[in-house]
C-alpha atoms as a PDB file:
ATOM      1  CA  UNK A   1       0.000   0.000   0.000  1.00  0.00           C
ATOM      2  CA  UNK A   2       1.160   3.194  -1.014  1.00  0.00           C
ATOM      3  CA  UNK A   3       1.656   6.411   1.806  1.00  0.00           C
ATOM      4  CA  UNK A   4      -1.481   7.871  -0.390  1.00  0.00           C
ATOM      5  CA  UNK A   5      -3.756   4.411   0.156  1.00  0.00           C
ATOM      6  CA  UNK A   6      -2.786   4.406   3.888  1.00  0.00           C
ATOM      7  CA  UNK A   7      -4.241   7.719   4.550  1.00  0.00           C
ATOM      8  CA  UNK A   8      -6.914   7.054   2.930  1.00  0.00           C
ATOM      9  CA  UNK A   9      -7.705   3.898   4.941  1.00  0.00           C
ATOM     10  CA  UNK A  10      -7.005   5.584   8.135  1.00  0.00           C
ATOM     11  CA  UNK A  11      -9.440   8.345   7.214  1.00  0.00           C
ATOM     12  CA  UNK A  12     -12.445   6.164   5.597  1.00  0.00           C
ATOM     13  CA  UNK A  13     -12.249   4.358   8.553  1.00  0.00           C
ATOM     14  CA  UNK A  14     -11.476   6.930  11.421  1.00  0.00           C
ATOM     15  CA  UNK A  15     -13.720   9.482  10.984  1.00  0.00           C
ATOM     16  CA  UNK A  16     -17.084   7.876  10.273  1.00  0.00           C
ATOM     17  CA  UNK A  17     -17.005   6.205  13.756  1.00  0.00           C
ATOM     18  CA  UNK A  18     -15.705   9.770  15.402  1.00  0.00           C
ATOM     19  CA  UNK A  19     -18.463  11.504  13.863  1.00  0.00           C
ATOM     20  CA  UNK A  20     -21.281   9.232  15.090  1.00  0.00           C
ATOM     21  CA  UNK A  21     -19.671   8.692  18.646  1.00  0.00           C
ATOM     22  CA  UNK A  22     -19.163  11.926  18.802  1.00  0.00           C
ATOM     23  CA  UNK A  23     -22.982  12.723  18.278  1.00  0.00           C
ATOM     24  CA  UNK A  24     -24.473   9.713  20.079  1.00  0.00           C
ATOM     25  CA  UNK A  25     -22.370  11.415  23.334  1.00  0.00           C
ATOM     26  CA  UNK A  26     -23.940  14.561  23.008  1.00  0.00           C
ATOM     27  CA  UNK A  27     -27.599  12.382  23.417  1.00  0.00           C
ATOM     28  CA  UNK A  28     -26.511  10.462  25.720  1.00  0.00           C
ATOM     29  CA  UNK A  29     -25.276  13.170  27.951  1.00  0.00           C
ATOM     30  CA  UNK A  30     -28.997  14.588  27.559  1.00  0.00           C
ATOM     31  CA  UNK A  31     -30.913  10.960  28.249  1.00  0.00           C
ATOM     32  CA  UNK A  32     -28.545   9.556  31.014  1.00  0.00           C
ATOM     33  CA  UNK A  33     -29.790  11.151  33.898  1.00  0.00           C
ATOM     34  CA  UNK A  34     -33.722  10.798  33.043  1.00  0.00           C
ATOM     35  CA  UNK A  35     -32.687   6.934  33.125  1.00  0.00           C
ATOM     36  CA  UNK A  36     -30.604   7.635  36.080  1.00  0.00           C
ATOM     37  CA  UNK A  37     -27.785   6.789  34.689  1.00  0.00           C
ATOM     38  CA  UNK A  38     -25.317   8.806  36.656  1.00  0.00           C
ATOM     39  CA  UNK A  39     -22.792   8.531  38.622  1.00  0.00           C
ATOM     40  CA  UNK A  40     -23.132  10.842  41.856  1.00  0.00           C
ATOM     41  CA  UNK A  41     -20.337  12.071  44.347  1.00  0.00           C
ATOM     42  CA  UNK A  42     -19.868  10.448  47.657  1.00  0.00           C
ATOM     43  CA  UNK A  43     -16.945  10.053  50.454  1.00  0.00           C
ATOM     44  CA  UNK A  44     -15.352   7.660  47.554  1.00  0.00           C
ATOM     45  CA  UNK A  45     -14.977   9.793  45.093  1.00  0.00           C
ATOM     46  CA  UNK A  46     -12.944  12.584  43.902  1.00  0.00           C
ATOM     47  CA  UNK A  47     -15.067  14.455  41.428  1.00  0.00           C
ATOM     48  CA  UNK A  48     -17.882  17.023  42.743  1.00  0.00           C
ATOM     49  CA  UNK A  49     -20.697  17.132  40.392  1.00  0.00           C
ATOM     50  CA  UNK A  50     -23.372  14.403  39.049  1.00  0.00           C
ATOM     51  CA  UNK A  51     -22.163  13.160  35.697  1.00  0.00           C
ATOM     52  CA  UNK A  52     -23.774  11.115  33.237  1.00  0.00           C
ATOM     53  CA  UNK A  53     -22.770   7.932  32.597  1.00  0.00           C
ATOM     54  CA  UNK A  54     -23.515   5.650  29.397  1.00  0.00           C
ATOM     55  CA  UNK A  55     -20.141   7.228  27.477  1.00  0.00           C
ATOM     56  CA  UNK A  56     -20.018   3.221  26.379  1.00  0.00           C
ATOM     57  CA  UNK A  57     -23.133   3.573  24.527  1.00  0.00           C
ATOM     58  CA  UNK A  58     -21.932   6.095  22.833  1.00  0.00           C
ATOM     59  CA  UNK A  59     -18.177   4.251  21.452  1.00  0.00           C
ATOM     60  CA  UNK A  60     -20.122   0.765  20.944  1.00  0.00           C
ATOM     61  CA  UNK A  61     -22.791   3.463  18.692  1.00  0.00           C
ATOM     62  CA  UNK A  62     -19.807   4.605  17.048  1.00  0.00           C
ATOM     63  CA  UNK A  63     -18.577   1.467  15.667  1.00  0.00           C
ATOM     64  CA  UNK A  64     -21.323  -0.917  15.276  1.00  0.00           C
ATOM     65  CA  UNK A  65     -23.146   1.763  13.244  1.00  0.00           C
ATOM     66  CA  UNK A  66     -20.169   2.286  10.272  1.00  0.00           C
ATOM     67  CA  UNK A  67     -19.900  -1.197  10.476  1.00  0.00           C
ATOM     68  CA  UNK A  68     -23.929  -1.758   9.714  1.00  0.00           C
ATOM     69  CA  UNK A  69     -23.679   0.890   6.809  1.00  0.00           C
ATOM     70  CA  UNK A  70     -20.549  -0.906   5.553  1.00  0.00           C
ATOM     71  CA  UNK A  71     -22.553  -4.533   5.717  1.00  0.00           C
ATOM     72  CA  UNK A  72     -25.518  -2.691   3.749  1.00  0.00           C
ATOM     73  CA  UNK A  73     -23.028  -1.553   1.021  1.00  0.00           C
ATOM     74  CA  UNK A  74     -21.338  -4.883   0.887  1.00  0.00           C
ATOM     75  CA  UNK A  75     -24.970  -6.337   0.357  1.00  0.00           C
ATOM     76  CA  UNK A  76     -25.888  -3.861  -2.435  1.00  0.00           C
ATOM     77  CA  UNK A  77     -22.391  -4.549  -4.480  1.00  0.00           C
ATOM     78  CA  UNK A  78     -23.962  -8.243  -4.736  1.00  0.00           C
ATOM     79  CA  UNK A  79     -26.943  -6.893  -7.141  1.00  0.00           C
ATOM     80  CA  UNK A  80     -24.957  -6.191 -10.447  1.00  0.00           C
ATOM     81  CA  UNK A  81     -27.678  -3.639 -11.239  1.00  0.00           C
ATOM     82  CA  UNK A  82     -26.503  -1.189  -8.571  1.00  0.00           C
ATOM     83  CA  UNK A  83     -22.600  -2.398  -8.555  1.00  0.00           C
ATOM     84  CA  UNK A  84     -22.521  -0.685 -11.910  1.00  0.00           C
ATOM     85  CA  UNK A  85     -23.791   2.432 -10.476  1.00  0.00           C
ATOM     86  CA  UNK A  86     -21.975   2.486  -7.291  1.00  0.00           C
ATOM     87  CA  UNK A  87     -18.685   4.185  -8.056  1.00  0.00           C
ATOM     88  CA  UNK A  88     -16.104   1.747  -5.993  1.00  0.00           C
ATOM     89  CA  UNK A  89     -12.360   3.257  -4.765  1.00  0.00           C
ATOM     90  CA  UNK A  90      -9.567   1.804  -6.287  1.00  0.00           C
ATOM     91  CA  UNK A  91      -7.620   0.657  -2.951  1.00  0.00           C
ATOM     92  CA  UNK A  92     -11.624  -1.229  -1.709  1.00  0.00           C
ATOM     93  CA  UNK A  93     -12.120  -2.761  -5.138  1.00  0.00           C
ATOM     94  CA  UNK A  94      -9.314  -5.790  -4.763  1.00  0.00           C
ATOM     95  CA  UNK A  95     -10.114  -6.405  -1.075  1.00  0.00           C
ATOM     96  CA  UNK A  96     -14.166  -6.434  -1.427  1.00  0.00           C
ATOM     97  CA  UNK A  97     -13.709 -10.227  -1.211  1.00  0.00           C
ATOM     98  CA  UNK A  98     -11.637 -10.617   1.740  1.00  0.00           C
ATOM     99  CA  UNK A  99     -13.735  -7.893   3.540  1.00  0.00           C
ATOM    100  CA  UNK A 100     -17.201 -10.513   2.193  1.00  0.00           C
ATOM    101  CA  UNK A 101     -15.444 -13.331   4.047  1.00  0.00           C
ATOM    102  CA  UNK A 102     -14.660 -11.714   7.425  1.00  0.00           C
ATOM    103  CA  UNK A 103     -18.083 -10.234   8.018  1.00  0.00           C
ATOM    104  CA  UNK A 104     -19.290 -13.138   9.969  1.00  0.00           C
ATOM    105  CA  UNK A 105     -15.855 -12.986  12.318  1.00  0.00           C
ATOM    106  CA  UNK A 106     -16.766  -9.182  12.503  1.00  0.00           C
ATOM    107  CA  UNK A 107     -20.323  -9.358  13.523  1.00  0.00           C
ATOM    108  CA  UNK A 108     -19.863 -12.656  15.828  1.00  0.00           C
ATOM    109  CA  UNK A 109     -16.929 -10.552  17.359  1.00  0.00           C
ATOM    110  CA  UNK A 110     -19.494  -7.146  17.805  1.00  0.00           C
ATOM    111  CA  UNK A 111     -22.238  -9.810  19.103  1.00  0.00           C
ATOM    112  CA  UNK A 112     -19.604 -10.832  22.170  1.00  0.00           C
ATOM    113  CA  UNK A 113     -18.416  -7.261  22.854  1.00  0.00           C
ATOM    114  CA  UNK A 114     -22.315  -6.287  22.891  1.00  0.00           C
ATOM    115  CA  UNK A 115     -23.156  -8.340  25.158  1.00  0.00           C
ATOM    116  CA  UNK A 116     -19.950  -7.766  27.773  1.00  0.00           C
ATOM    117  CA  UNK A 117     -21.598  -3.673  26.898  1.00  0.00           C
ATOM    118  CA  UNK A 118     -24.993  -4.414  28.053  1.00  0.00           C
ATOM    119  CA  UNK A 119     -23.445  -6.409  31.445  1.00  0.00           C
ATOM    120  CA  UNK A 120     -21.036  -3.154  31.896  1.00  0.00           C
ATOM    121  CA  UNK A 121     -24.280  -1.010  31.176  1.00  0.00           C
ATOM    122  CA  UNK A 122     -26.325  -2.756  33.821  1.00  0.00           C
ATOM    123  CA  UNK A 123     -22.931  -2.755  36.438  1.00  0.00           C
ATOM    124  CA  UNK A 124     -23.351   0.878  35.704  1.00  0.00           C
ATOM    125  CA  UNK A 125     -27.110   1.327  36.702  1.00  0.00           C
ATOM    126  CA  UNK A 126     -27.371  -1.189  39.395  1.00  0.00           C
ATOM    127  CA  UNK A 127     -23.852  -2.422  40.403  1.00  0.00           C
ATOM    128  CA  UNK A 128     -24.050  -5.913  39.770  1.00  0.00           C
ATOM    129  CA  UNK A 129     -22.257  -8.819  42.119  1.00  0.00           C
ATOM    130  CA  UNK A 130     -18.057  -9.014  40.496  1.00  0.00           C
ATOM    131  CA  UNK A 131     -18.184 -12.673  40.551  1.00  0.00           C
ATOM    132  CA  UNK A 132     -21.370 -12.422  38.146  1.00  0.00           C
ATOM    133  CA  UNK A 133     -19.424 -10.249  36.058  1.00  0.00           C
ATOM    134  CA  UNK A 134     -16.412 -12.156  36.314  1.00  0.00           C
ATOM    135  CA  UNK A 135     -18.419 -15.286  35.206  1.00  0.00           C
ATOM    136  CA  UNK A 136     -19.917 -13.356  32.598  1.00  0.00           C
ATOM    137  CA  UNK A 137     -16.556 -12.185  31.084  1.00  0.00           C
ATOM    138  CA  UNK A 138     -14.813 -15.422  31.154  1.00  0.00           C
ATOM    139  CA  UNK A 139     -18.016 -17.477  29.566  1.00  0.00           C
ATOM    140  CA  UNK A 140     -17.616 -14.721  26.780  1.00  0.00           C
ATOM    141  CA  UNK A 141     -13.264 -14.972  26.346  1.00  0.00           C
ATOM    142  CA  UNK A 142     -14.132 -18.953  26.322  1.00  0.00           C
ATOM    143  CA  UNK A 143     -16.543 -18.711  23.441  1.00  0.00           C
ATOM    144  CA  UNK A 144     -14.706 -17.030  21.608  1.00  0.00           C
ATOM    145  CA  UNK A 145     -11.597 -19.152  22.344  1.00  0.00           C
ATOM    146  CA  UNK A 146     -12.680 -22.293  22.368  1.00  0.00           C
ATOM    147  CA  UNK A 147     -15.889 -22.377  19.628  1.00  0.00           C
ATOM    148  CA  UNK A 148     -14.547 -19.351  17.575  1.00  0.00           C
ATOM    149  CA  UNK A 149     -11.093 -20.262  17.092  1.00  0.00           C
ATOM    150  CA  UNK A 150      -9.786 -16.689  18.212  1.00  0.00           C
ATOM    151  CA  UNK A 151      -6.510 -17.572  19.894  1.00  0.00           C
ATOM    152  CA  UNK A 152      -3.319 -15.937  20.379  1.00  0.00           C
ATOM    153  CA  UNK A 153      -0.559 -16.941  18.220  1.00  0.00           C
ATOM    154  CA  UNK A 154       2.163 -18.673  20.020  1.00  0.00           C
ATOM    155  CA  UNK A 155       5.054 -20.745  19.783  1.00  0.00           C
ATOM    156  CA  UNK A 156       3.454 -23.376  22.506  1.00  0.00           C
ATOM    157  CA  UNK A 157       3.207 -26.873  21.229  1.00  0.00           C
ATOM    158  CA  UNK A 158       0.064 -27.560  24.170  1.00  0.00           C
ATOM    159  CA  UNK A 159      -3.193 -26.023  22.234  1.00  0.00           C
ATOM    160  CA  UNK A 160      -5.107 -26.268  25.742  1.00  0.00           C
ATOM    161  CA  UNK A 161      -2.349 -23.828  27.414  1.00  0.00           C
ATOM    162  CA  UNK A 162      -2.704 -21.636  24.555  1.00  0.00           C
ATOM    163  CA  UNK A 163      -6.361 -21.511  24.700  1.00  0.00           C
ATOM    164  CA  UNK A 164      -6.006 -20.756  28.371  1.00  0.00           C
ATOM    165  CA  UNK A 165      -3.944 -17.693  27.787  1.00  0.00           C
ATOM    166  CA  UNK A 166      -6.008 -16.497  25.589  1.00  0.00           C
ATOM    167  CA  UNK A 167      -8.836 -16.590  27.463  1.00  0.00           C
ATOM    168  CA  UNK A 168      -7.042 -14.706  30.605  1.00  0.00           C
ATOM    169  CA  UNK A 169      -5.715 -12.283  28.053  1.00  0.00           C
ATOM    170  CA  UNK A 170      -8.958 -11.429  27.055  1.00  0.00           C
ATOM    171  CA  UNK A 171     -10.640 -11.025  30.464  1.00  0.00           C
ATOM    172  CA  UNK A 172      -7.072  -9.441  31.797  1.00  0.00           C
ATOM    173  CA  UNK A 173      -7.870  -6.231  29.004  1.00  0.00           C
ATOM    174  CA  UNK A 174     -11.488  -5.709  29.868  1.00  0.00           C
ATOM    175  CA  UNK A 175     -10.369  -5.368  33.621  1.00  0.00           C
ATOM    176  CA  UNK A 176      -7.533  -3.649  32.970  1.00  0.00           C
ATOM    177  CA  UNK A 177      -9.093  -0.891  30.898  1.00  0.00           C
ATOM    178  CA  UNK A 178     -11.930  -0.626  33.448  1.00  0.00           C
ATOM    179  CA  UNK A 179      -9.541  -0.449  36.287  1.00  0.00           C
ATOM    180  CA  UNK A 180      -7.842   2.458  34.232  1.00  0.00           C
ATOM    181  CA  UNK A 181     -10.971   4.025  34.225  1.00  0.00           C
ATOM    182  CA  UNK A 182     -10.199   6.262  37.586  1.00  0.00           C
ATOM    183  CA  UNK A 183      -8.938  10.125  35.653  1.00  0.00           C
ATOM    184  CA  UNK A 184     -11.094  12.337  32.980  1.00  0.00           C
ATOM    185  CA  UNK A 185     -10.064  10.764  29.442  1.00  0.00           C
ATOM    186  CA  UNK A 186      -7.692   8.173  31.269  1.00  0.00           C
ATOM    187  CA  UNK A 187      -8.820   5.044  30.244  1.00  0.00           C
ATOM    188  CA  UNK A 188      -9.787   6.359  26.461  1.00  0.00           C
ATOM    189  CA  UNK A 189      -6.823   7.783  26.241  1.00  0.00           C
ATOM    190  CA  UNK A 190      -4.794   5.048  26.612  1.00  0.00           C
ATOM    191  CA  UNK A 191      -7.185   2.948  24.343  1.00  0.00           C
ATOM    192  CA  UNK A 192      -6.898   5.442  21.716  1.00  0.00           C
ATOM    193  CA  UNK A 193      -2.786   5.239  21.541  1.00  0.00           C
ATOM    194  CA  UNK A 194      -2.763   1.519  21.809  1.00  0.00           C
ATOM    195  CA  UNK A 195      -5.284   0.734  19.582  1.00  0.00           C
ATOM    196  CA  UNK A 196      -3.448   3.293  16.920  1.00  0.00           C
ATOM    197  CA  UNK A 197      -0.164   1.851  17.623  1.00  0.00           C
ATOM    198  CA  UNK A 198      -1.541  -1.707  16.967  1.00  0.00           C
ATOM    199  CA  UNK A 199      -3.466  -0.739  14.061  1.00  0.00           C
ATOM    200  CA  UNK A 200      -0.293   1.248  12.504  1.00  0.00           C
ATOM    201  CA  UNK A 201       1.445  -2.177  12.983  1.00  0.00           C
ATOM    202  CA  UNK A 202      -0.929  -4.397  11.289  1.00  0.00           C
ATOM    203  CA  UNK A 203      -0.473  -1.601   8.340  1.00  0.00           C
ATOM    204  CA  UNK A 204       2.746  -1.611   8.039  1.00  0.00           C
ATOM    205  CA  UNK A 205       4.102  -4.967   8.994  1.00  0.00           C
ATOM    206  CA  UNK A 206       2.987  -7.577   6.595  1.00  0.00           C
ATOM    207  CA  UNK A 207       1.558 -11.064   7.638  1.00  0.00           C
ATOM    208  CA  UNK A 208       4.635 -12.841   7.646  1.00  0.00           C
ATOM    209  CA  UNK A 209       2.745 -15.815   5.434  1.00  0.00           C
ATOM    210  CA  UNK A 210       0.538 -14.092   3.337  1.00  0.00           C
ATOM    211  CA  UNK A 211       2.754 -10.822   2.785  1.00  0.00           C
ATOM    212  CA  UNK A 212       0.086  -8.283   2.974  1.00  0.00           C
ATOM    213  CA  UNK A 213      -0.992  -6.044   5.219  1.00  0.00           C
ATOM    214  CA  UNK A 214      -3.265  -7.170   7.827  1.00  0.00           C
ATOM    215  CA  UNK A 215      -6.451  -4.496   6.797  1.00  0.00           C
ATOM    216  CA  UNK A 216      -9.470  -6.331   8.792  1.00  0.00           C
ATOM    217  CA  UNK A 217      -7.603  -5.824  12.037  1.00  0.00           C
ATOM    218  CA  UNK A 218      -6.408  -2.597  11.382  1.00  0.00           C
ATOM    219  CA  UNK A 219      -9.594  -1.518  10.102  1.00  0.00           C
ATOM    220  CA  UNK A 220     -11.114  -2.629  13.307  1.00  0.00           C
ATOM    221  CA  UNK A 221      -8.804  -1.167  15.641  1.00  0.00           C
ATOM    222  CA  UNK A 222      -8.879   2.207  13.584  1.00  0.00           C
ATOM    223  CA  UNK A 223     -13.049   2.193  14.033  1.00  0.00           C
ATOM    224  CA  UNK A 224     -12.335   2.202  17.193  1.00  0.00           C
ATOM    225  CA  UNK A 225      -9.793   4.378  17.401  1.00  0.00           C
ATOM    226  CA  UNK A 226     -12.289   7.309  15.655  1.00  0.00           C
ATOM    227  CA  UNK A 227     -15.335   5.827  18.426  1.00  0.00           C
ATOM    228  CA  UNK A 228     -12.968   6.741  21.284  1.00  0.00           C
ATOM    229  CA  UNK A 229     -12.045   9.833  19.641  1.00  0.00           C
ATOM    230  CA  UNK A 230     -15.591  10.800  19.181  1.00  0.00           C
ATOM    231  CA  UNK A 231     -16.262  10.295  23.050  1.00  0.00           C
ATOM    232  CA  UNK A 232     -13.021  11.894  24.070  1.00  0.00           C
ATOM    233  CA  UNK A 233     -14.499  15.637  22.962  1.00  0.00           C
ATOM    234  CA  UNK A 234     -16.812  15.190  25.956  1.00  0.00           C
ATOM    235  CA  UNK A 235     -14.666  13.070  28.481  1.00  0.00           C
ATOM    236  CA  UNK A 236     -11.849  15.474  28.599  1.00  0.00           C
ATOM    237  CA  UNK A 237     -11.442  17.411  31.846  1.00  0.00           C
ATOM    238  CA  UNK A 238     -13.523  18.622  33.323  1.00  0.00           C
ATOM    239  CA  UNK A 239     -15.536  15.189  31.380  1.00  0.00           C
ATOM    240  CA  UNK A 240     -19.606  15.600  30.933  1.00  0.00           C
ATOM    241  CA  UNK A 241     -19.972  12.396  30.966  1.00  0.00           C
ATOM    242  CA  UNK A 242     -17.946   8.945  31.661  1.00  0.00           C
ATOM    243  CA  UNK A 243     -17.082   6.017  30.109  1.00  0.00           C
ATOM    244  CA  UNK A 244     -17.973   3.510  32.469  1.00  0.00           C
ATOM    245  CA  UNK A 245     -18.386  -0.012  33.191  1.00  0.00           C
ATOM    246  CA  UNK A 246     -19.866  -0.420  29.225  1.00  0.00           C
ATOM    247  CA  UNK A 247     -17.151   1.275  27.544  1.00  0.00           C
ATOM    248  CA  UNK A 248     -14.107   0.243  29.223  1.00  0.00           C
ATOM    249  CA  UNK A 249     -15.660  -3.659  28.823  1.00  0.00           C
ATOM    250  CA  UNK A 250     -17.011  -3.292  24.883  1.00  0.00           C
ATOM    251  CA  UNK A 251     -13.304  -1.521  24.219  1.00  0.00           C
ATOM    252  CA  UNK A 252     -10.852  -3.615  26.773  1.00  0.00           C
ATOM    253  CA  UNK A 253     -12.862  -6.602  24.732  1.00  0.00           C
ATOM    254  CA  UNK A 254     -12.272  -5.193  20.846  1.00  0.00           C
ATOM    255  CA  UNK A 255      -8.875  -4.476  21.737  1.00  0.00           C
ATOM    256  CA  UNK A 256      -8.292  -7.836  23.119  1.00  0.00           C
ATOM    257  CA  UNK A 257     -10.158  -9.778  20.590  1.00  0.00           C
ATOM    258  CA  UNK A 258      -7.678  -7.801  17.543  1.00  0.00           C
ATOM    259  CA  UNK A 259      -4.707  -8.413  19.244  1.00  0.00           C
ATOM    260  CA  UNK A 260      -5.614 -12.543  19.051  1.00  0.00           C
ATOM    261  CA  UNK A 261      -6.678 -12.153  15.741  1.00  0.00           C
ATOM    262  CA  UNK A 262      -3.449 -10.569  14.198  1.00  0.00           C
ATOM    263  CA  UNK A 263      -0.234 -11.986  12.967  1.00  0.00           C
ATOM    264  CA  UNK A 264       2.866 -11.004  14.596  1.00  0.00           C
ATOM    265  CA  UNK A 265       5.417 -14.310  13.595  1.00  0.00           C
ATOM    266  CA  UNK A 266       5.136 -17.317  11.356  1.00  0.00           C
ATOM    267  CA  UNK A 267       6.541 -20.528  12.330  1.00  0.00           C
ATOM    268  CA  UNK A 268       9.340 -20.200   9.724  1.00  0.00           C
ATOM    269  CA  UNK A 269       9.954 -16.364  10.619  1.00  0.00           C
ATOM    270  CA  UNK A 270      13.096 -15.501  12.526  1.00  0.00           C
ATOM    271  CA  UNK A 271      11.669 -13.048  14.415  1.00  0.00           C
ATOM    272  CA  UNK A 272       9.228 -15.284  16.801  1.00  0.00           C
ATOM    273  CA  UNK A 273       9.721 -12.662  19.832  1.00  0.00           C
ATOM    274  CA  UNK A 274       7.273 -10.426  17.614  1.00  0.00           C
ATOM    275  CA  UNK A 275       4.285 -12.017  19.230  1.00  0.00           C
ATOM    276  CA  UNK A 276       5.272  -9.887  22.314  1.00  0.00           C
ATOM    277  CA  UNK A 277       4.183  -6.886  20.478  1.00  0.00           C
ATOM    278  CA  UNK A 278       0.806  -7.000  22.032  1.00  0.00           C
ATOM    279  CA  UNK A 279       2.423  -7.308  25.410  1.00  0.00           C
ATOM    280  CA  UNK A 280       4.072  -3.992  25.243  1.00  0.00           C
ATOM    281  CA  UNK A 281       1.505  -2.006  23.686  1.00  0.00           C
ATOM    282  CA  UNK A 282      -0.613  -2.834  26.441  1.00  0.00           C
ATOM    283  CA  UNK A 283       2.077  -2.473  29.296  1.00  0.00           C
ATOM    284  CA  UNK A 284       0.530   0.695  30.860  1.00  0.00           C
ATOM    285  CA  UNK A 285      -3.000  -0.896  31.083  1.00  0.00           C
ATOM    286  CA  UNK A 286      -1.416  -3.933  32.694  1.00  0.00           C
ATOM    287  CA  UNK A 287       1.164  -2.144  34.986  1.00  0.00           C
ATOM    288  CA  UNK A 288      -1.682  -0.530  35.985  1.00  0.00           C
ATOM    289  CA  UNK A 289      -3.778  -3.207  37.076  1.00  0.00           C
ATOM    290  CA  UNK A 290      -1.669  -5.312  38.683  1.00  0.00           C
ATOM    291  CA  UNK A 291      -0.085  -2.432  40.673  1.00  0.00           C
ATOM    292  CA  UNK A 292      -3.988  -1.733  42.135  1.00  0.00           C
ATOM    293  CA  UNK A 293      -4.291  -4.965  42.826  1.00  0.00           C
ATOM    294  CA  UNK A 294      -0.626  -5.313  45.296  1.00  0.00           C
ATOM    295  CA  UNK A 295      -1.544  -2.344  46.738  1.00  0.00           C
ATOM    296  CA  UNK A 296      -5.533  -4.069  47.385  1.00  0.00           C
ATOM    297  CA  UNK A 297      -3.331  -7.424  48.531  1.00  0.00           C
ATOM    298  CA  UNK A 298      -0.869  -5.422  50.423  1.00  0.00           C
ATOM    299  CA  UNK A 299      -3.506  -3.479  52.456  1.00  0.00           C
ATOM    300  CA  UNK A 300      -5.301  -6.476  53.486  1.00  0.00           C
ATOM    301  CA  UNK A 301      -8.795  -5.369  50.906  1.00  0.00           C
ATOM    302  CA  UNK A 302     -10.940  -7.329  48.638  1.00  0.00           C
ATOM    303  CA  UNK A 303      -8.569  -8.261  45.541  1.00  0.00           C
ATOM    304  CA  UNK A 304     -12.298  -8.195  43.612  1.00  0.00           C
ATOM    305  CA  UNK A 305     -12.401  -5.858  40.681  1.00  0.00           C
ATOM    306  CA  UNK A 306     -14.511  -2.934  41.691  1.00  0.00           C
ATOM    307  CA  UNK A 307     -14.878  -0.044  39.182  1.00  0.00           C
ATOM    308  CA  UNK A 308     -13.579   3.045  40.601  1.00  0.00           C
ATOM    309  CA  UNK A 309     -15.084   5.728  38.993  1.00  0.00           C
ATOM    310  CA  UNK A 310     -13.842   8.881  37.308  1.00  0.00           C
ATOM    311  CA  UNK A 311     -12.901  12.280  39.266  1.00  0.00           C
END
């Protein structure tokens, strides 16, 4: 891909999802508290005014919705009649097959993180019990591990330990993220650069057996990248509204989920210590995690993984 058909892929898929995240905030800042769907200060917490919540709804808006209007075109091209009519860019026409095939990945993949939004959304109004959402989360990372096929790529010659990984990997993220989720922009933030930096590697480091670039993956991370951007107008300080427990799980998931499906080393390629690149891209979200939780351990409180909400 040329420097011109990169930019171009960056911004067909970046700035659809910003624009519609970045509208869907604005409404959700207006509905959340009618739902009461808001978090409210108390002795715990640092910041001093009621503040919607439901910033989630508005990322997971932000990139199901391109993603929908993307399906719908891909349905269209199939009627010759309008295919004719529908002028097609010359870096989508040679992929429009590849992109055909990996729909039902993409939409079983949305389906998961959906569902991990609606749990986060309900944490949110009603503060469900952690082990319930712990259960929740891991029954999700094992589907997808185990019936999917969405594994991390490793140089492990036990396919159960490998699966297992995987599966901790997965429900490490969405914690991780939510546990990040304690500053104004914080947790979005950090999304934003890692998901950029992994898509910006899955651009410009081929597969190492196919020899192309790796454009589902990047395009995913980059629709997120533009949802998070969308929400990060209105979460920056002083934030209007908050990410919580349904963003940080739909992203910490998405994130997760790309990371298992990309490339990083083939069997024959001398470089197998490239599957660590997921492992320090994420090293702030991590370092930050575990660092809570020895402090928690140290001081003798629950190690369970309570949301602690924004200032």
């Amino acid at each position: 891909m040329s420097a011109q058909d990169v930019a171009l892929f960056v911004a067909f898929t970046v700035l659809p999802s910003l624009l519609v995240a970045f509208v869907a905030a604005f409404l959700v800042r207006r509905l959340a508290p009618r739902y009461g769907l808001v978090d409210r200060p108390n002795n715990r917490k640092v910041h001093q005014n009621t503040t919607p919540l439901g910033g989630g709804l508005a990322i997971w808006f932000g990139v199901v919705l391109p993603f929908a209007i993307g399906q719908l075109a891909l349905l269209l091209l199939q009627q010759e009649s309008l295919a004719e009519r529908i002028p097609i860019p010359d870096l989508v026409r040679p992929h429009l097959e590849g992109i055909r095939s990996q729909t039902g990945s993409l939409w079983l993949m949305l389906a998961a993180g959906t569902i991990l939004m609606i749990v986060g959304l309900l944490d949110d109004l009603r503060e469900l019990n952690w082990r319930l959402r712990l259960l929740i989360q891991f029954g999700v990372a094992a589907a997808c591990v185990f019936f999917f096929g969405w594994k991390a790529t490793a140089f492990i010659g036990i396919p159960i330990l490998t699966g297992l990984l995987s599966v901790f990997w997965i429900v490490a993220l969405i914690n991780s993220f939510n546990m990040l989720d304690n500053m104004d922009g914080l947790s979005g933030g950090v999304a934003t650069i890692a998901a950029g930096g992994l898509a910006i590697l899955m651009l410009l480091s081929k597969d190492p057996e196919t020899r192309q670039p790796q454009l589902f993956v990047a395009g995913l991370l980059l629709v997120i990248v533009g949802a998070l951007l969308g929400f990060l107008f209105h979460n920056r300080p002083p934030a209007r509204i908050f990410m919580g427990d349904a963003g940080s799980y739909f992203v910490g998931f998405c994130i997760a989920l790309a990371t298992l499906l990309a490339t990083y080393a083939g069997y024959r390629s001398e470089g197998k210590h490239s599957v660590l690149a997921p492992m320090l891209v994420m090293a702030v979200p991590f370092y930050d995690m575990l660092s809570v939780l020895w402090i928690r351990w140290r001081e003798g409180r629950s190690l369970s993984l309570i949301h602690i909400s924004e200032p």
